[in-house]
N, C-alpha and C. Protein backbone atom coordinates (compact mmCIF):
# COMPACT_ATOMS: atom_id res chain seq x y z
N UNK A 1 11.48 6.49 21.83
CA UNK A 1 11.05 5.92 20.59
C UNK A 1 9.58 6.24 20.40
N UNK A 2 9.28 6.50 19.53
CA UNK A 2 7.82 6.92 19.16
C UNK A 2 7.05 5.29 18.36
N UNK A 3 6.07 5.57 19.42
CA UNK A 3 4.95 4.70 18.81
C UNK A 3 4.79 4.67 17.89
N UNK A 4 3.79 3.78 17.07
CA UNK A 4 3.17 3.62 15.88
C UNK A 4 1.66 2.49 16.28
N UNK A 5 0.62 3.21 16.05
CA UNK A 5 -0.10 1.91 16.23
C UNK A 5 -0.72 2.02 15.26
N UNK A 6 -0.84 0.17 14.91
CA UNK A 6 -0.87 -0.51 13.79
C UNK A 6 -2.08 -1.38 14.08
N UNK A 7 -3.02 -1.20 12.95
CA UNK A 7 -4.80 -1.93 12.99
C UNK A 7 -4.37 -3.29 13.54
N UNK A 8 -4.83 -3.94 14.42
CA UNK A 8 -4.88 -5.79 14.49
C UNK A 8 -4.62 -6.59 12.73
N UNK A 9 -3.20 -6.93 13.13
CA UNK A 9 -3.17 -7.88 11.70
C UNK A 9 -3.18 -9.03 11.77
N UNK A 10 -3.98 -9.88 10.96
CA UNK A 10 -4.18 -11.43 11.48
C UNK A 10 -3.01 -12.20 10.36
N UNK A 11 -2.25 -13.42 10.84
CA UNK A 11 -1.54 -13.95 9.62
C UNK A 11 -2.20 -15.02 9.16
N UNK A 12 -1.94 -14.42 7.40
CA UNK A 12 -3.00 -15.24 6.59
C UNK A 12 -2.63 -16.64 6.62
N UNK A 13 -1.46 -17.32 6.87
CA UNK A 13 -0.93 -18.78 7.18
C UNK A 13 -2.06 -19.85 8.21
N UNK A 14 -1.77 -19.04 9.45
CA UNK A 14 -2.41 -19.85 10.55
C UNK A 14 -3.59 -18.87 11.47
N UNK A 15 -3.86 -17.73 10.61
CA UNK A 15 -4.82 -16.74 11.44
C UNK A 15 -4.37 -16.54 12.94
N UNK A 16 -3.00 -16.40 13.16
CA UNK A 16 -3.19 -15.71 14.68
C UNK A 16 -3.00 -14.11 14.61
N UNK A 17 -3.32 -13.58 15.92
CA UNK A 17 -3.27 -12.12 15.79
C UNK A 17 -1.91 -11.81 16.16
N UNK A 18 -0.77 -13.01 16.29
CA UNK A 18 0.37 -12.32 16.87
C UNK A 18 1.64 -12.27 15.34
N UNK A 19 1.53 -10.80 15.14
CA UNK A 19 2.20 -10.15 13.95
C UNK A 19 2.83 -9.20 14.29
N UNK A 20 3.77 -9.09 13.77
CA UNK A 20 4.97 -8.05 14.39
C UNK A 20 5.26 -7.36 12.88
N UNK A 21 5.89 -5.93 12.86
CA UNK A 21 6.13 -5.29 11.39
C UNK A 21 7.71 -5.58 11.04
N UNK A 22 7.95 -5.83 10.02
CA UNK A 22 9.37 -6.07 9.64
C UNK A 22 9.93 -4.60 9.20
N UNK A 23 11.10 -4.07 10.07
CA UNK A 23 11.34 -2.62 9.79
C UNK A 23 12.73 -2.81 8.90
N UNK A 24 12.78 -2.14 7.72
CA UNK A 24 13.46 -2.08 6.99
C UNK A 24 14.52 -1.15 7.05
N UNK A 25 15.70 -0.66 6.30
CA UNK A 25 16.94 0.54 6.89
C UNK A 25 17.54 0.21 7.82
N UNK A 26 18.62 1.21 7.79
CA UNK A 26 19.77 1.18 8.88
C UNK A 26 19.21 1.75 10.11
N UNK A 27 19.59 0.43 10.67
CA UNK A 27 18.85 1.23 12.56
C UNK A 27 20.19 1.57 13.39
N UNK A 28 19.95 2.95 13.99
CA UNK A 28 20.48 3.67 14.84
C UNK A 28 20.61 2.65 15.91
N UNK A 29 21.75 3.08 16.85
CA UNK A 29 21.87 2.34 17.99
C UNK A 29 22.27 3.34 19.35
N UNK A 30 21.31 4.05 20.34
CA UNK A 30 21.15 5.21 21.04
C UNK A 30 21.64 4.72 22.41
N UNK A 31 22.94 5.06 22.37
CA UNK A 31 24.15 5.02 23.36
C UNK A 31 23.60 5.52 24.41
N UNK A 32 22.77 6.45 24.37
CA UNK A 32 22.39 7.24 25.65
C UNK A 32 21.12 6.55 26.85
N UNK A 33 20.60 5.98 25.48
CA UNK A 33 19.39 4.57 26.53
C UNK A 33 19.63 3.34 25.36
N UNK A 34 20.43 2.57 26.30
CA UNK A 34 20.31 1.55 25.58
C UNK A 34 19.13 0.35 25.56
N UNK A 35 19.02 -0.36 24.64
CA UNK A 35 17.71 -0.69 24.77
C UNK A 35 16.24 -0.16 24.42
N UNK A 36 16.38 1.36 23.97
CA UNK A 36 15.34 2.06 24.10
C UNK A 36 15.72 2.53 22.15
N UNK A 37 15.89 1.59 21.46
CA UNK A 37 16.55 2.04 20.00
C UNK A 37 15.75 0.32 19.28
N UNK A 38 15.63 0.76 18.20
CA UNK A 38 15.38 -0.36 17.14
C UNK A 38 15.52 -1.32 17.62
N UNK A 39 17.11 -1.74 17.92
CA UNK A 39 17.73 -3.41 18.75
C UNK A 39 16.81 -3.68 19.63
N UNK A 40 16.94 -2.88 21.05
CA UNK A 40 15.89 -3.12 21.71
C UNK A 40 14.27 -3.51 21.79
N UNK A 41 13.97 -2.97 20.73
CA UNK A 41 12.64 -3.28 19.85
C UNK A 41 12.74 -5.16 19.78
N UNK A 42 13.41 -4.64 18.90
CA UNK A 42 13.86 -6.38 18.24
C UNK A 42 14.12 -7.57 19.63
N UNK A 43 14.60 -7.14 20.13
CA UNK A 43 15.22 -8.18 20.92
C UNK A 43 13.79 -8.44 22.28
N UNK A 44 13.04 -7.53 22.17
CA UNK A 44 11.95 -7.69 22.51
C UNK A 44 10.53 -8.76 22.30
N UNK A 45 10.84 -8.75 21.07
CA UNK A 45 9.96 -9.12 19.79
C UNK A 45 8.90 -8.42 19.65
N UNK A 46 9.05 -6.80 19.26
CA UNK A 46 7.97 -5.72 19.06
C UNK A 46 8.26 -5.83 17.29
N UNK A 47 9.55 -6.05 17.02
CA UNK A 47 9.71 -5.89 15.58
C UNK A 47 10.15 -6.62 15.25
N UNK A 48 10.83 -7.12 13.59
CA UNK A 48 11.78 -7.86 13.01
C UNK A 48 12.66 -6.77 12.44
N UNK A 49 13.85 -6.40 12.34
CA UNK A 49 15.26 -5.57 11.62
C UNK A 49 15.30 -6.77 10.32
N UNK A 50 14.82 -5.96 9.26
CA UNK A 50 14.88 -6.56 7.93
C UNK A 50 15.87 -6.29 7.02
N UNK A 51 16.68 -5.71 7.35
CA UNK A 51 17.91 -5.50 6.45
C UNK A 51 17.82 -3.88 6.29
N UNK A 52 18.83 -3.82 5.09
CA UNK A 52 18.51 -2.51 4.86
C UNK A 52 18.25 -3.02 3.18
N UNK A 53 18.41 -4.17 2.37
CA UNK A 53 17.90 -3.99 0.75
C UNK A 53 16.17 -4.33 1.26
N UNK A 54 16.19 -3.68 0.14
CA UNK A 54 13.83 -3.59 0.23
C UNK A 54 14.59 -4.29 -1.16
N UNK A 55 13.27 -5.40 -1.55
CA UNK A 55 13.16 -5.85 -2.69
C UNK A 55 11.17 -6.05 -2.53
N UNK A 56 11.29 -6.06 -3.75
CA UNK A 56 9.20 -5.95 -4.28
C UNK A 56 9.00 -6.42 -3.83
N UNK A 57 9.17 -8.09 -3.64
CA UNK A 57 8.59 -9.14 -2.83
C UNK A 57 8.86 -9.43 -1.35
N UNK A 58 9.53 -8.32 -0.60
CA UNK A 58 10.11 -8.06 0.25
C UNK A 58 8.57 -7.98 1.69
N UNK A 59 8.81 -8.95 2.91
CA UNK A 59 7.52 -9.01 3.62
C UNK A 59 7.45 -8.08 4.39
N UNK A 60 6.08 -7.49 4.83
CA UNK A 60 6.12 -6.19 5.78
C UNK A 60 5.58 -6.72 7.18
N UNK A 61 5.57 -7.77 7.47
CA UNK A 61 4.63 -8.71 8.62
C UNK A 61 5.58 -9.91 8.91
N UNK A 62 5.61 -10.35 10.07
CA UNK A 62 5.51 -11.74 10.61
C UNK A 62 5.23 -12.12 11.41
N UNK A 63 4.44 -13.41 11.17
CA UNK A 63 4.03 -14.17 12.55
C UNK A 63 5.05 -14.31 13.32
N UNK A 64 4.63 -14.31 14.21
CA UNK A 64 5.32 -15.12 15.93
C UNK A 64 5.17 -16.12 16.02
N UNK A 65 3.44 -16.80 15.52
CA UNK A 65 3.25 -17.99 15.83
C UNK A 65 4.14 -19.38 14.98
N UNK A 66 3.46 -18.86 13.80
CA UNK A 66 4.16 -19.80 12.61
C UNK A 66 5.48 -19.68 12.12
N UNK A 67 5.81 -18.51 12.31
CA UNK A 67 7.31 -17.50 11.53
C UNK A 67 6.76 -17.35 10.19
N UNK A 68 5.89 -17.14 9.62
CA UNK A 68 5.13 -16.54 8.18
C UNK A 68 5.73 -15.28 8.08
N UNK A 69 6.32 -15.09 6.64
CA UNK A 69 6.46 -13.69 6.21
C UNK A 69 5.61 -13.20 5.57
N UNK A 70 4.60 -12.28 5.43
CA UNK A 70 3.71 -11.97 4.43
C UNK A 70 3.85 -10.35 4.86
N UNK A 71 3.02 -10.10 3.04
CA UNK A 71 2.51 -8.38 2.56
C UNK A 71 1.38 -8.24 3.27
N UNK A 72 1.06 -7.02 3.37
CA UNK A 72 -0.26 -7.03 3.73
C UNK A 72 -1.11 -6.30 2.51
């Protein structure tokens, strides 16, 4: 799985730095390492699996601390 690193995002709710990205689309599921695919991500808590509909008001962030959804 390829990285992505992402600036320190603080959540505007309760200001902590613990924010995770909400990944949107159909996630693959890689039979060959399991665990090492989107799910695994998720079940980690590196990400949130946001569906696959995007709508405008749709959040790209969430806290860990509070569970806040926010845009950035």
């Amino acid at each position: 799985m390829r990285r992505i690193k992402i600036p320190m995002i603080w959540c505007p709710e309760c200001g902590s730095g613990a924010v995770i990205a909400i990944v949107y689309g159909m996630p693959f599921e890689n039979l060959d390492k399991p665990g090492k695919d989107l799910y695994g991500a998720e079940k980690k808590g590196h990400i949130e699996l946001g569906g696959c509909c995007i709508k405008e008001d749709s959040s790209n962030f969430r806290c860990k601390s509070c569970g806040k959804g926010f845009k950035r």
